[in-house]
N, C-alpha and C. Protein backbone atom coordinates (compact mmCIF):
# COMPACT_ATOMS: atom_id res chain seq x y z
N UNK A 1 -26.94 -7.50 62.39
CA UNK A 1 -27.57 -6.80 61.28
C UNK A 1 -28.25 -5.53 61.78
N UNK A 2 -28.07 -4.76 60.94
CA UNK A 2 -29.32 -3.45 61.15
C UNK A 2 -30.41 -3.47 60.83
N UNK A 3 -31.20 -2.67 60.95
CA UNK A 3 -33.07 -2.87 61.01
C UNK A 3 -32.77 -2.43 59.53
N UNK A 4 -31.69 -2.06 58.97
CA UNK A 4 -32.11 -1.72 57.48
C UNK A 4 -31.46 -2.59 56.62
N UNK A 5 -30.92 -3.72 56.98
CA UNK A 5 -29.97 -4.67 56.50
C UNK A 5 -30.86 -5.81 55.85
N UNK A 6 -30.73 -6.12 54.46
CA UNK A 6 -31.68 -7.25 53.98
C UNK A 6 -31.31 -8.56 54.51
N UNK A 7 -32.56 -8.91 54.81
CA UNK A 7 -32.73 -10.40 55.38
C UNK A 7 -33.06 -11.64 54.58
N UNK A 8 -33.55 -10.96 52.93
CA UNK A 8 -34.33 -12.05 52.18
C UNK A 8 -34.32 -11.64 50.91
N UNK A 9 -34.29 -12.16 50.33
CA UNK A 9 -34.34 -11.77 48.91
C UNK A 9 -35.27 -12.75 48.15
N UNK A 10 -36.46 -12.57 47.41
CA UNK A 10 -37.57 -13.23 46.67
C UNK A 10 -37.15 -12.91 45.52
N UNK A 11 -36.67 -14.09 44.39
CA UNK A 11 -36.47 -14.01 43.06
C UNK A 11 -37.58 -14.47 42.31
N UNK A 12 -39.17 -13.93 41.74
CA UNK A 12 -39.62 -14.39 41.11
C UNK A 12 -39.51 -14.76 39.50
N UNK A 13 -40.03 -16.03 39.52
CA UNK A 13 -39.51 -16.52 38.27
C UNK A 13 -38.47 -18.00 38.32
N UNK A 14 -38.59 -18.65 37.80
CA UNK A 14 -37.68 -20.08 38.00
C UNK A 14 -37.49 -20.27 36.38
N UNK A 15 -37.18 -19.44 35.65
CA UNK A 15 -36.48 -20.13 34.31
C UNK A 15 -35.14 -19.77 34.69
N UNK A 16 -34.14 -19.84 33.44
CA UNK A 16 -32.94 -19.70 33.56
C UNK A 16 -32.30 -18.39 34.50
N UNK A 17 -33.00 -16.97 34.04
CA UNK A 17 -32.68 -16.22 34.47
C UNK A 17 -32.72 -16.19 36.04
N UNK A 18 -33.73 -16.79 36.44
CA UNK A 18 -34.17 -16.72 37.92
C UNK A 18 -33.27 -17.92 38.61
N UNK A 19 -32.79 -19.16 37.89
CA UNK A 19 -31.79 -19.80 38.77
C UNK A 19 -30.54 -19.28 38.41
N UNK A 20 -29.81 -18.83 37.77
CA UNK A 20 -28.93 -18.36 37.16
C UNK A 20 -28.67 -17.19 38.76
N UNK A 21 -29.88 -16.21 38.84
CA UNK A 21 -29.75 -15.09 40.15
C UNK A 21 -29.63 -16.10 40.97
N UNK A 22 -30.11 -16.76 41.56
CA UNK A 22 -30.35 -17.31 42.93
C UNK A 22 -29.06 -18.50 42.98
N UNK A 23 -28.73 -18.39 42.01
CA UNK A 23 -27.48 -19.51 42.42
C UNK A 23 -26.01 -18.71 42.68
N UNK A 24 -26.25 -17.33 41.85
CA UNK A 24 -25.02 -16.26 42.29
C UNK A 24 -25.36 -15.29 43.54
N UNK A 25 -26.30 -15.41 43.79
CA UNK A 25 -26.64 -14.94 45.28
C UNK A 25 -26.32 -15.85 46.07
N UNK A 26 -26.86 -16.66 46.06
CA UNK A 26 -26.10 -18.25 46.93
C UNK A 26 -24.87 -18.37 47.03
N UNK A 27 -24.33 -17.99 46.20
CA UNK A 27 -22.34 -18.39 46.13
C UNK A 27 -21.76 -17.18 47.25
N UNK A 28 -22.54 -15.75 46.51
CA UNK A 28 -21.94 -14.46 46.56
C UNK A 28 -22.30 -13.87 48.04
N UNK A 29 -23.26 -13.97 48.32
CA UNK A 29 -24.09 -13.56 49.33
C UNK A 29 -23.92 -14.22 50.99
N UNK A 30 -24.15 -13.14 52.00
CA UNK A 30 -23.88 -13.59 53.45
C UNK A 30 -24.81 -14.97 53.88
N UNK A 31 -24.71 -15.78 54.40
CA UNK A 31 -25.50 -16.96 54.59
C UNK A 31 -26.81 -16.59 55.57
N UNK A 32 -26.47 -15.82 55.83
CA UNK A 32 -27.77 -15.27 57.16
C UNK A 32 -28.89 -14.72 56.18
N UNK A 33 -28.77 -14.94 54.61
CA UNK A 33 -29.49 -14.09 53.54
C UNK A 33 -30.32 -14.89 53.36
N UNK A 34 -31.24 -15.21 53.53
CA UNK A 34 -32.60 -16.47 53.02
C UNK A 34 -33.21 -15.74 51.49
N UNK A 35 -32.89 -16.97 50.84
CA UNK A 35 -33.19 -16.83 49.28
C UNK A 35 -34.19 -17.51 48.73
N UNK A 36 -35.26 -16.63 48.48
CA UNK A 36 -36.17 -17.75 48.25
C UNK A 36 -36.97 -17.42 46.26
N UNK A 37 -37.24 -18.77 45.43
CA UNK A 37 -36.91 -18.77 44.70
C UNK A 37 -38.57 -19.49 44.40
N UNK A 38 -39.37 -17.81 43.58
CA UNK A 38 -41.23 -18.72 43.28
C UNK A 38 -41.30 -19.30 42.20
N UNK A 39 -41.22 -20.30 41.47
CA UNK A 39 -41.29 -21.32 40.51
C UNK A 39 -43.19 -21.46 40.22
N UNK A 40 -43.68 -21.49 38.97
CA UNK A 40 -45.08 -22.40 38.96
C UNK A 40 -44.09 -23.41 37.49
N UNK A 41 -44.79 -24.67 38.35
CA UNK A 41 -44.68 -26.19 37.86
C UNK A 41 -45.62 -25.89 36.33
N UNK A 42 -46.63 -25.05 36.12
CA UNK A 42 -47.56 -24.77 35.39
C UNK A 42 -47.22 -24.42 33.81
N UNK A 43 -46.05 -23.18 34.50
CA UNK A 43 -45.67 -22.72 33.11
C UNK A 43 -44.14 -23.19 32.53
N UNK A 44 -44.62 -24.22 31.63
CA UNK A 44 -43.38 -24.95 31.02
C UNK A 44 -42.10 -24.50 30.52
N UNK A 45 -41.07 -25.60 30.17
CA UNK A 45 -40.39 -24.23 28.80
C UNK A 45 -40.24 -24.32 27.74
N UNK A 46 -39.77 -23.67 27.01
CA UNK A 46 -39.83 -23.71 25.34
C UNK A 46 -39.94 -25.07 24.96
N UNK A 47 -38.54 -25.72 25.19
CA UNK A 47 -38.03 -26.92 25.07
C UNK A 47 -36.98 -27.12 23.96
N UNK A 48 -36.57 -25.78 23.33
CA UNK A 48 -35.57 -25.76 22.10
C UNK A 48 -34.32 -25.47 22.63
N UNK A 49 -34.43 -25.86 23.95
CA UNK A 49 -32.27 -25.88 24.61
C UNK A 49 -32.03 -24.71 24.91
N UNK A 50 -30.69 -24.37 25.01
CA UNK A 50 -30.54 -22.74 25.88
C UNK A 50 -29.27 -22.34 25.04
N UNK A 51 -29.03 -21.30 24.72
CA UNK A 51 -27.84 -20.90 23.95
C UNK A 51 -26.80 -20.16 24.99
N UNK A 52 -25.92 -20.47 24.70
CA UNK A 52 -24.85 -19.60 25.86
C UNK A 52 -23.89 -18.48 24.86
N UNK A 53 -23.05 -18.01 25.92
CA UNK A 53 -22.32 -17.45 25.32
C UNK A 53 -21.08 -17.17 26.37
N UNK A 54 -19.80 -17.41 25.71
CA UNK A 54 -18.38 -17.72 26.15
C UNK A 54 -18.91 -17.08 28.10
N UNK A 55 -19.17 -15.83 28.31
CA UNK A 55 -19.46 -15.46 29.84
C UNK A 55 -19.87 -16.96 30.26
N UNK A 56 -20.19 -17.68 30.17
CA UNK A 56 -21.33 -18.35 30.77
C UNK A 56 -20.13 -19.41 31.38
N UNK A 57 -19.27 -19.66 30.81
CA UNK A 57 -17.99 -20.53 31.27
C UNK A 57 -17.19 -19.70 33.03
N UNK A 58 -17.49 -18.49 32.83
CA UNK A 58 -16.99 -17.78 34.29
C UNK A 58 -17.60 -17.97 34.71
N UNK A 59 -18.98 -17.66 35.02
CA UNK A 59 -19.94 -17.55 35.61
C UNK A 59 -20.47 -19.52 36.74
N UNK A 60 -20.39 -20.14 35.72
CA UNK A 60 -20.53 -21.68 36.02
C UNK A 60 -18.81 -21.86 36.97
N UNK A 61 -17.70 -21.21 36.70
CA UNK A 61 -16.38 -21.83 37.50
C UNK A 61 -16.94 -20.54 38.58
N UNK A 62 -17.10 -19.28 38.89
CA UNK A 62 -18.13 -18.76 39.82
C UNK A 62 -18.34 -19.76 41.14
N UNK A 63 -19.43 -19.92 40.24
CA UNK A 63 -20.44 -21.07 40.73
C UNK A 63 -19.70 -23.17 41.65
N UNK A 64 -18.61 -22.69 40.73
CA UNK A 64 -18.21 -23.98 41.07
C UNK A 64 -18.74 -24.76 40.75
N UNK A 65 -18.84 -25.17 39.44
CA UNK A 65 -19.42 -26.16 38.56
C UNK A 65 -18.26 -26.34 37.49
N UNK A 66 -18.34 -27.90 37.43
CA UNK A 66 -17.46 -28.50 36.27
C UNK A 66 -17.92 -28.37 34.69
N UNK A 67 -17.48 -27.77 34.25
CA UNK A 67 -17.86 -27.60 32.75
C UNK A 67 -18.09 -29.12 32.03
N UNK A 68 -17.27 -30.02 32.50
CA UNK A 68 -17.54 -31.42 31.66
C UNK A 68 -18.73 -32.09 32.39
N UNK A 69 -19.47 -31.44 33.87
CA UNK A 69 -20.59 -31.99 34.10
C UNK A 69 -21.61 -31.61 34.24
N UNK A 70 -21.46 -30.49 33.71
CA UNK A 70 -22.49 -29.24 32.97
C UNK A 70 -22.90 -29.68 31.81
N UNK A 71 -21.67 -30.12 31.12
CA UNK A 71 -22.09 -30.49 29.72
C UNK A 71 -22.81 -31.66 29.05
N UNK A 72 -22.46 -32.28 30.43
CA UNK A 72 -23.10 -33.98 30.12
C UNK A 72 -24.33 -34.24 31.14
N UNK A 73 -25.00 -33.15 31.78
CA UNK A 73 -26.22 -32.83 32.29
C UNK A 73 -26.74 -32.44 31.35
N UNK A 74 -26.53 -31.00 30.66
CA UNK A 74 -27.78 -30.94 30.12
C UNK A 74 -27.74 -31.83 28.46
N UNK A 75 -26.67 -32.40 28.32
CA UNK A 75 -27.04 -33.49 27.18
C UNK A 75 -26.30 -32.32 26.19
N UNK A 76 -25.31 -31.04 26.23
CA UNK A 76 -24.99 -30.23 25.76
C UNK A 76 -23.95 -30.09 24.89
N UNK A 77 -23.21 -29.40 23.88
CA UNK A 77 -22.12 -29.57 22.95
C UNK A 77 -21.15 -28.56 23.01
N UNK A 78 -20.45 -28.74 21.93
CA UNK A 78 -19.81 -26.86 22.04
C UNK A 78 -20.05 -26.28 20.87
N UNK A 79 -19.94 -24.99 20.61
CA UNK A 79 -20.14 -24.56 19.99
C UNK A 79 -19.19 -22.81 19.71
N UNK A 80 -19.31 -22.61 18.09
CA UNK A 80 -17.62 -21.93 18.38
C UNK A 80 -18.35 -20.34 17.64
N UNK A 81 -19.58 -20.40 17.90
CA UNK A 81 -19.77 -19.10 16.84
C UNK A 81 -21.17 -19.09 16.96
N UNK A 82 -21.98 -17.97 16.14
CA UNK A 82 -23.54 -17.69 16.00
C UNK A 82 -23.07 -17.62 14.44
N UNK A 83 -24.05 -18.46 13.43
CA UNK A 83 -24.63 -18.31 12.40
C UNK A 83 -25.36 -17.54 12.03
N UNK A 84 -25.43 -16.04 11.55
CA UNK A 84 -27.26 -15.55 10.88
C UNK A 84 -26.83 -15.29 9.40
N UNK A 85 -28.03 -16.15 9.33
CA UNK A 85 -28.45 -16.49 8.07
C UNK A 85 -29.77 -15.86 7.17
N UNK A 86 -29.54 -14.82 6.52
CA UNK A 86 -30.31 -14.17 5.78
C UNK A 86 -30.01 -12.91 6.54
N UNK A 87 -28.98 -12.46 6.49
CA UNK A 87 -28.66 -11.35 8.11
C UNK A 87 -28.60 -9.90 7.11
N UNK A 88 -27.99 -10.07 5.97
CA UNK A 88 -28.08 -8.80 5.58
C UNK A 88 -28.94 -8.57 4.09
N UNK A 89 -29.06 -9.68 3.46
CA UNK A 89 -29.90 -9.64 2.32
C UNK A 89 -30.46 -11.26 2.49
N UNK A 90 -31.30 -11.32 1.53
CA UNK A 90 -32.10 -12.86 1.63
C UNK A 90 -30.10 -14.05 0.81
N UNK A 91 -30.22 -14.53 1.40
CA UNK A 91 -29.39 -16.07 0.91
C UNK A 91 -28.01 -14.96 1.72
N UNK A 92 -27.65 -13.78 2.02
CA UNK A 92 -26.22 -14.04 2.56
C UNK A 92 -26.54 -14.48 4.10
N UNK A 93 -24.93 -14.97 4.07
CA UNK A 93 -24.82 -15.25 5.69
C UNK A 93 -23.73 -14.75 6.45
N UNK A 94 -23.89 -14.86 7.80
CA UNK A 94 -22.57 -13.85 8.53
C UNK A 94 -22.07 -14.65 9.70
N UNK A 95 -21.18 -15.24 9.79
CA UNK A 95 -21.01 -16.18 11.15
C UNK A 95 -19.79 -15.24 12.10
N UNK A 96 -20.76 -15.34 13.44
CA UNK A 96 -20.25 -14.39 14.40
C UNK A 96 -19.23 -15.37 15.35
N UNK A 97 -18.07 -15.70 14.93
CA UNK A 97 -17.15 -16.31 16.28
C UNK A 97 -16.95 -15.63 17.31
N UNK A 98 -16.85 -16.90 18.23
CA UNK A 98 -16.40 -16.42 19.68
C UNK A 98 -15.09 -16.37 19.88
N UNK A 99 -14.27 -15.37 20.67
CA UNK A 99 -13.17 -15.24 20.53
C UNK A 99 -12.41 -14.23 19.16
N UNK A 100 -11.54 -13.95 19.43
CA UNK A 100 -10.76 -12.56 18.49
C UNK A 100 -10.53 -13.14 17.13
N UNK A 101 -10.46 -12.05 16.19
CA UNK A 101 -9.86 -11.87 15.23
C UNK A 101 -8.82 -11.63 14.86
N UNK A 102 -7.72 -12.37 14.75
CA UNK A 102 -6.17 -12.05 14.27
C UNK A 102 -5.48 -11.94 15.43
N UNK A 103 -4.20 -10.99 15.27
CA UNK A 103 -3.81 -10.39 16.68
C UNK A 103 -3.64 -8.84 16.20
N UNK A 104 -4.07 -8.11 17.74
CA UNK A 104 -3.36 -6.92 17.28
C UNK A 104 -2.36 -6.48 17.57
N UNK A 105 -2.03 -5.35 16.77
CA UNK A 105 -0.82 -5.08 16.39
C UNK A 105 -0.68 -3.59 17.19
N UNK A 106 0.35 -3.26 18.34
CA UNK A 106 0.82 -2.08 18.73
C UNK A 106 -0.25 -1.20 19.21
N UNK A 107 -1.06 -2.17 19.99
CA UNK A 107 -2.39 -1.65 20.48
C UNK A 107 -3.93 -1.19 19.54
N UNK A 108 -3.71 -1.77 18.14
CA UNK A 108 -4.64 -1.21 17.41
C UNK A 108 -5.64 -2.74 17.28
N UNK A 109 -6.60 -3.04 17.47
CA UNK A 109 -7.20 -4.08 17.36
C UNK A 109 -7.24 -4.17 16.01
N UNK A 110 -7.51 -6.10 15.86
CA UNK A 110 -7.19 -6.76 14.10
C UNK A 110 -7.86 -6.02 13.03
N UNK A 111 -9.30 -6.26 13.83
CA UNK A 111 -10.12 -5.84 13.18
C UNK A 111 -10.30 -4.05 12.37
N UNK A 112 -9.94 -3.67 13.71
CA UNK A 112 -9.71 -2.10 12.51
C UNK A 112 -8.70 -2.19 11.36
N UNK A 113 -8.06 -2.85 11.73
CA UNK A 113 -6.46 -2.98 10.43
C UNK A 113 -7.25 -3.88 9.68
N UNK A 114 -7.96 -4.44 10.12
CA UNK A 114 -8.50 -5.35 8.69
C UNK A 114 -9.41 -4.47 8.04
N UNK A 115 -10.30 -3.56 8.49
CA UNK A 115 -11.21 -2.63 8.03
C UNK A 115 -10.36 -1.83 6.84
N UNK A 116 -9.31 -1.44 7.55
CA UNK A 116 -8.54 -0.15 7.12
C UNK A 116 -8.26 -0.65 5.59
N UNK A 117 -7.13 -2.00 5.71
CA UNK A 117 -6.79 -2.18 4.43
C UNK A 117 -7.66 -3.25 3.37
N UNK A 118 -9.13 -3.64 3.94
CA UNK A 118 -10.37 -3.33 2.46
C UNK A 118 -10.76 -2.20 1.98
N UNK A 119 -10.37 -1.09 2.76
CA UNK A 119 -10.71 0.17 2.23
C UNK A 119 -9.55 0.20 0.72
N UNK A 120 -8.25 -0.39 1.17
CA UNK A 120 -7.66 0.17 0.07
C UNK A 120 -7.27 -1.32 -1.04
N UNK A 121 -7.46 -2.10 -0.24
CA UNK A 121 -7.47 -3.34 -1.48
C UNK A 121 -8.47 -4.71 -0.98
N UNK A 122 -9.11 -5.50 -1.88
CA UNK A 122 -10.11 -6.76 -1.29
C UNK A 122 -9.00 -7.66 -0.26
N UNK A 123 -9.66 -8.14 0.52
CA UNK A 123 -9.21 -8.96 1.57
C UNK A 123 -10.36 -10.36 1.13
N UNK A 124 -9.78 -11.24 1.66
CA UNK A 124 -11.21 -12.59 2.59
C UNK A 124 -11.66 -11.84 3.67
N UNK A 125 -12.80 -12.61 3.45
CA UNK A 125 -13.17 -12.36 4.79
C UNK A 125 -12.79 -12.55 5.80
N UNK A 126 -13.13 -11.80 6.81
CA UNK A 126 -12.20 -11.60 8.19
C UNK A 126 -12.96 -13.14 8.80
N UNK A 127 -13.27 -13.58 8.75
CA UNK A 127 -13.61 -15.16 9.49
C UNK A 127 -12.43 -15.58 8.94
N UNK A 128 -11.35 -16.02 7.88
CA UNK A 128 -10.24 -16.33 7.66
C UNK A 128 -9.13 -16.40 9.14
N UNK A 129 -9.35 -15.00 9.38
CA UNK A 129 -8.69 -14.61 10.75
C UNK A 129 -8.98 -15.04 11.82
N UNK A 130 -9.75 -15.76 12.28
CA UNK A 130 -10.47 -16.51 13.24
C UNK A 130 -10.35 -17.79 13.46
N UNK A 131 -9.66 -18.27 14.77
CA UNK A 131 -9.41 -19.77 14.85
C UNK A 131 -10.88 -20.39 14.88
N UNK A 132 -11.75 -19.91 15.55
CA UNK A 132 -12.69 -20.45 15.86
C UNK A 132 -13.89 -20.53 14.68
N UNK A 133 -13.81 -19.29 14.38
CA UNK A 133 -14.75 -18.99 12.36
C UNK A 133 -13.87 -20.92 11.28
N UNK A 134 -12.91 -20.11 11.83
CA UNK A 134 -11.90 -21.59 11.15
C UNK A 134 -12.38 -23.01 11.03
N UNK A 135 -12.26 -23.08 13.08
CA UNK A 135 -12.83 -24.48 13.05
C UNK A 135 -14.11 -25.07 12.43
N UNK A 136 -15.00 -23.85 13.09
CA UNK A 136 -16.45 -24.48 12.67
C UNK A 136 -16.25 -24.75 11.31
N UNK A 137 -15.73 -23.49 10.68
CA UNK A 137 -15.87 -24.06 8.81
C UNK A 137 -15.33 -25.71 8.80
N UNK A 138 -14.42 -25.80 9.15
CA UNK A 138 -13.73 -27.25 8.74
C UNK A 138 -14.53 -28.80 9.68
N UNK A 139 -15.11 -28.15 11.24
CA UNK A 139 -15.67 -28.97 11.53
C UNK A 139 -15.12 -29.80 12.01
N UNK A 140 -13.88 -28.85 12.88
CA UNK A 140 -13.24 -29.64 14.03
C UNK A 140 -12.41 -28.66 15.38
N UNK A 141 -12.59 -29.50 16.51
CA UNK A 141 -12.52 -28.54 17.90
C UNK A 141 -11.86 -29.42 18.80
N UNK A 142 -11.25 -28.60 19.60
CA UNK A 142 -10.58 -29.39 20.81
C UNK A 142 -10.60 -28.45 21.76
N UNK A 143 -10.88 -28.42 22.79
CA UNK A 143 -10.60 -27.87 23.85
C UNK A 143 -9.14 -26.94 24.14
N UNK A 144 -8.85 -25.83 24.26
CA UNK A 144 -7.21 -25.63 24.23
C UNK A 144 -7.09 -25.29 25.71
N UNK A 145 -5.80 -26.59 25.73
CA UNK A 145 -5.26 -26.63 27.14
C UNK A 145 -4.82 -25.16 27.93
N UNK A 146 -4.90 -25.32 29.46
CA UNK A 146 -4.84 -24.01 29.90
C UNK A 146 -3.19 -23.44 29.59
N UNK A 147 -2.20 -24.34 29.23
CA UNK A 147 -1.06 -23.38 28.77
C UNK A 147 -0.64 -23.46 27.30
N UNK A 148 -2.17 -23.69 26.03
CA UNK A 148 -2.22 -23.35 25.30
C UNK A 148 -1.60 -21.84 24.67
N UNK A 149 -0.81 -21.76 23.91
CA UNK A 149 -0.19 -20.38 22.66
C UNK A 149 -1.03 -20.23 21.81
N UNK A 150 -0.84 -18.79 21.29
CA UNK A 150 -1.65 -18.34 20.69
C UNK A 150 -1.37 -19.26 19.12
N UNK A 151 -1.47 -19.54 17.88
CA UNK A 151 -3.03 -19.11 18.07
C UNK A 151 -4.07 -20.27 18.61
N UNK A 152 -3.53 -21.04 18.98
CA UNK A 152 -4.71 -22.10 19.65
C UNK A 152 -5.33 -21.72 20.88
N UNK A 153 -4.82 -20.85 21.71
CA UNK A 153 -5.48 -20.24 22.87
C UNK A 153 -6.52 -19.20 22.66
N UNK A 154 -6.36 -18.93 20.97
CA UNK A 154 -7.91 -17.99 21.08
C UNK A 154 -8.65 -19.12 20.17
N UNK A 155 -8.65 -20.04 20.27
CA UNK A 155 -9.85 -20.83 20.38
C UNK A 155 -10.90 -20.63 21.28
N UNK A 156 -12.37 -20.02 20.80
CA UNK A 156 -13.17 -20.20 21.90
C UNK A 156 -14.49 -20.53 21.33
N UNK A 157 -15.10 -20.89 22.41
CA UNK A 157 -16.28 -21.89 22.78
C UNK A 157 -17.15 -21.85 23.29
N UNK A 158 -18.43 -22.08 24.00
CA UNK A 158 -19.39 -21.98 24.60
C UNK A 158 -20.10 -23.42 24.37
N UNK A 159 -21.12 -23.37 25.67
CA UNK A 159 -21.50 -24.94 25.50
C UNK A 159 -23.07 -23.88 24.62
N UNK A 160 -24.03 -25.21 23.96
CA UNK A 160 -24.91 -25.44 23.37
C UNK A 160 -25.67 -26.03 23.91
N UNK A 161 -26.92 -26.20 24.87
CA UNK A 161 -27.59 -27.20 25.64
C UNK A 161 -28.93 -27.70 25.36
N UNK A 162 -29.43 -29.06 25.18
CA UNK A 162 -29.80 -29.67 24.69
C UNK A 162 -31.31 -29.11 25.83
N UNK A 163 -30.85 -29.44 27.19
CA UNK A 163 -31.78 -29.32 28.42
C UNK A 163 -31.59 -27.96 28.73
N UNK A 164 -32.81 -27.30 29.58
CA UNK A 164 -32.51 -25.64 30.01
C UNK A 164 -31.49 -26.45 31.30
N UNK A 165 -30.17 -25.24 31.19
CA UNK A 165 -29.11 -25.65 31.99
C UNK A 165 -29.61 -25.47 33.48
N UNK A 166 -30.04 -24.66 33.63
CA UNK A 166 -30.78 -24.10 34.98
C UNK A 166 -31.81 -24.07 35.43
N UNK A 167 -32.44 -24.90 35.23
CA UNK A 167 -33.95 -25.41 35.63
C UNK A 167 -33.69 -25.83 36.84
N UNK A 168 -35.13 -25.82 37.47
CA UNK A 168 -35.29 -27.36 38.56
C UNK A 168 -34.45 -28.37 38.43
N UNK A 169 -34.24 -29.07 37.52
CA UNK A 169 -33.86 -30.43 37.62
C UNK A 169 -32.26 -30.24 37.62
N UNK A 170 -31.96 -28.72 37.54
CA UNK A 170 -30.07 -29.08 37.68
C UNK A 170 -29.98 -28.03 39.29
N UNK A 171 -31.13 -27.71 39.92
CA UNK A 171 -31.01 -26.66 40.80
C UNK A 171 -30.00 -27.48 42.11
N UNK A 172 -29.69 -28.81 42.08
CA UNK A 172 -29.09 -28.99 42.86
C UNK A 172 -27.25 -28.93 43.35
N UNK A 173 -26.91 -28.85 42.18
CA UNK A 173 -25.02 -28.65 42.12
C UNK A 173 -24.90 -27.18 42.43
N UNK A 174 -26.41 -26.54 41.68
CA UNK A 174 -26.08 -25.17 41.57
C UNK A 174 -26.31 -24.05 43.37
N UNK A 175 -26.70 -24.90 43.90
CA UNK A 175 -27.10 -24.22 45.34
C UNK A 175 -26.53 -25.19 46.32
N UNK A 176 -25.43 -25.89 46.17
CA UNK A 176 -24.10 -26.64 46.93
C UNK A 176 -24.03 -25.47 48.03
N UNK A 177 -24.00 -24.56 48.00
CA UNK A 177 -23.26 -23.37 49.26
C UNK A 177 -24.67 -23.20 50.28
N UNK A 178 -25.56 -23.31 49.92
CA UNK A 178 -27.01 -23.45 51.07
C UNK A 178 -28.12 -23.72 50.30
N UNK A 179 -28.79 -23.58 50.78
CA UNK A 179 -30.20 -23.77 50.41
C UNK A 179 -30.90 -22.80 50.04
N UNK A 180 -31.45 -22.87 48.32
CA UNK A 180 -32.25 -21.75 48.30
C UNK A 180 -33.78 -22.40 48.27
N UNK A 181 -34.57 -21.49 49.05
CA UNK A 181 -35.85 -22.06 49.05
C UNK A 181 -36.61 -22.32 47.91
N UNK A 182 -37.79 -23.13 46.99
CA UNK A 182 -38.04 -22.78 46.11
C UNK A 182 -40.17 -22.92 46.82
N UNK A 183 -40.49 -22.01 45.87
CA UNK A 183 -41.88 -21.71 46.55
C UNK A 183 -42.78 -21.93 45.07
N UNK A 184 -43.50 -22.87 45.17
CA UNK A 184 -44.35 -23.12 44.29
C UNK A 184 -45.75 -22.27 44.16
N UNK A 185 -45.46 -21.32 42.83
CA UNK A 185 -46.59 -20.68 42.85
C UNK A 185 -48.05 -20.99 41.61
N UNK A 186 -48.80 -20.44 41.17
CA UNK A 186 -49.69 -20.83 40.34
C UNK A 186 -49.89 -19.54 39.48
N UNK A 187 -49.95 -20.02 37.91
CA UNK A 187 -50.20 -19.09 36.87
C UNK A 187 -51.73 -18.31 37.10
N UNK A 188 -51.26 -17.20 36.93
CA UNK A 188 -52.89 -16.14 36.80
C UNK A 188 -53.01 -15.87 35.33
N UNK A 189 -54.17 -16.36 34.69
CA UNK A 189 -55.04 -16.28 33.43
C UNK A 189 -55.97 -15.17 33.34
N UNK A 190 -55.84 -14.62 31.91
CA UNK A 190 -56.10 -13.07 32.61
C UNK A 190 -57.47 -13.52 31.87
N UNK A 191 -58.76 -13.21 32.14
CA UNK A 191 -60.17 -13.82 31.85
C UNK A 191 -60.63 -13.34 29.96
């Protein structure tokens, strides 16, 4: 190493975001890198689960983690879309799927061609076009196998987790490649 070469890296913070870093530094990073990771036991968490989003499936095979024991750690589901509700006036709603809309056509994505021709006559709504807008409406999902066709291969998903996925209590699958230190610190109360 050179005198200017990092030796350590201090991630403060131990919620998701902070194991989430320290577990892709761990994977990614030279082993001679000491990672050390300040947690206070003090400050709890929410406790309303963790929301993902489709990235979070790379990121965990990354990591080298099994998605089916990811999922049955944190007590977690799937989930095929974001709901908001009251999103553009009071009582409408807008459900955001994961994964594409339609297919496109000759390089023009669905969605502009779907834009284009409500301009000139009513359509459904573009969730119609959506395997995944689909499922949730009907309220049924399967996993699509890896030599899944379209359109069942744009089925997509994200887990839903019951437990924060990346806490303490899952820090151990997630730092398999070495050891990241964790350093117990204490909350400052401002007087």
């Amino acid at each position: 190493m050179s005198d200017h070469a990092i030796r350590k890296i201090v991630i403060v913070g131990g919620g998701t975001a902070g194991w989430m870093a320290a577990s892709a530094f761990s994977a990614l990073l030279e082993r001679s890198i000491e990672i050390i990771l300040v947690e206070s036991d003090e400050i709890g968490t929410v406790g309303v689960g963790e929301a993902t989003i489709p990235p979070l499936i790379a990121f965990n095979s990354m990591l080298g983690i099994n998605e089916d024991e990811f999922l049955s750690a944190t007590r977690g589901t799937f989930k095929l879309g974001i709901e908001f509700v009251d999103w553009g006036a009071v009582g409408e709603r807008y459900f955001h799927p994961f994964g594409p809309h339609g297919q496109d056509f000759r390089g023009v994505a669905f969605h502009q061609l779907y834009l284009r021709e409500t301009a000139r006559q009513p359509l459904p709504d573009i969730r119609h076009w959506s395997m995944s807008a689909t499922a949730a409406e009907l309220g049924r999902f399967a996993r699509p196998g890896p030599t899944a066709r379209p359109p069942l291969s744009q089925l997509a998903c994200q887990s839903a987790c019951k437990r924060d996925p990346l806490s303490a209590r899952k820090r151990d699958p997630l730092t398999r490649w070495r050891k990241v230190d964790r350093t117990r610190a204490f909350a400052l109360r401002a007087a």
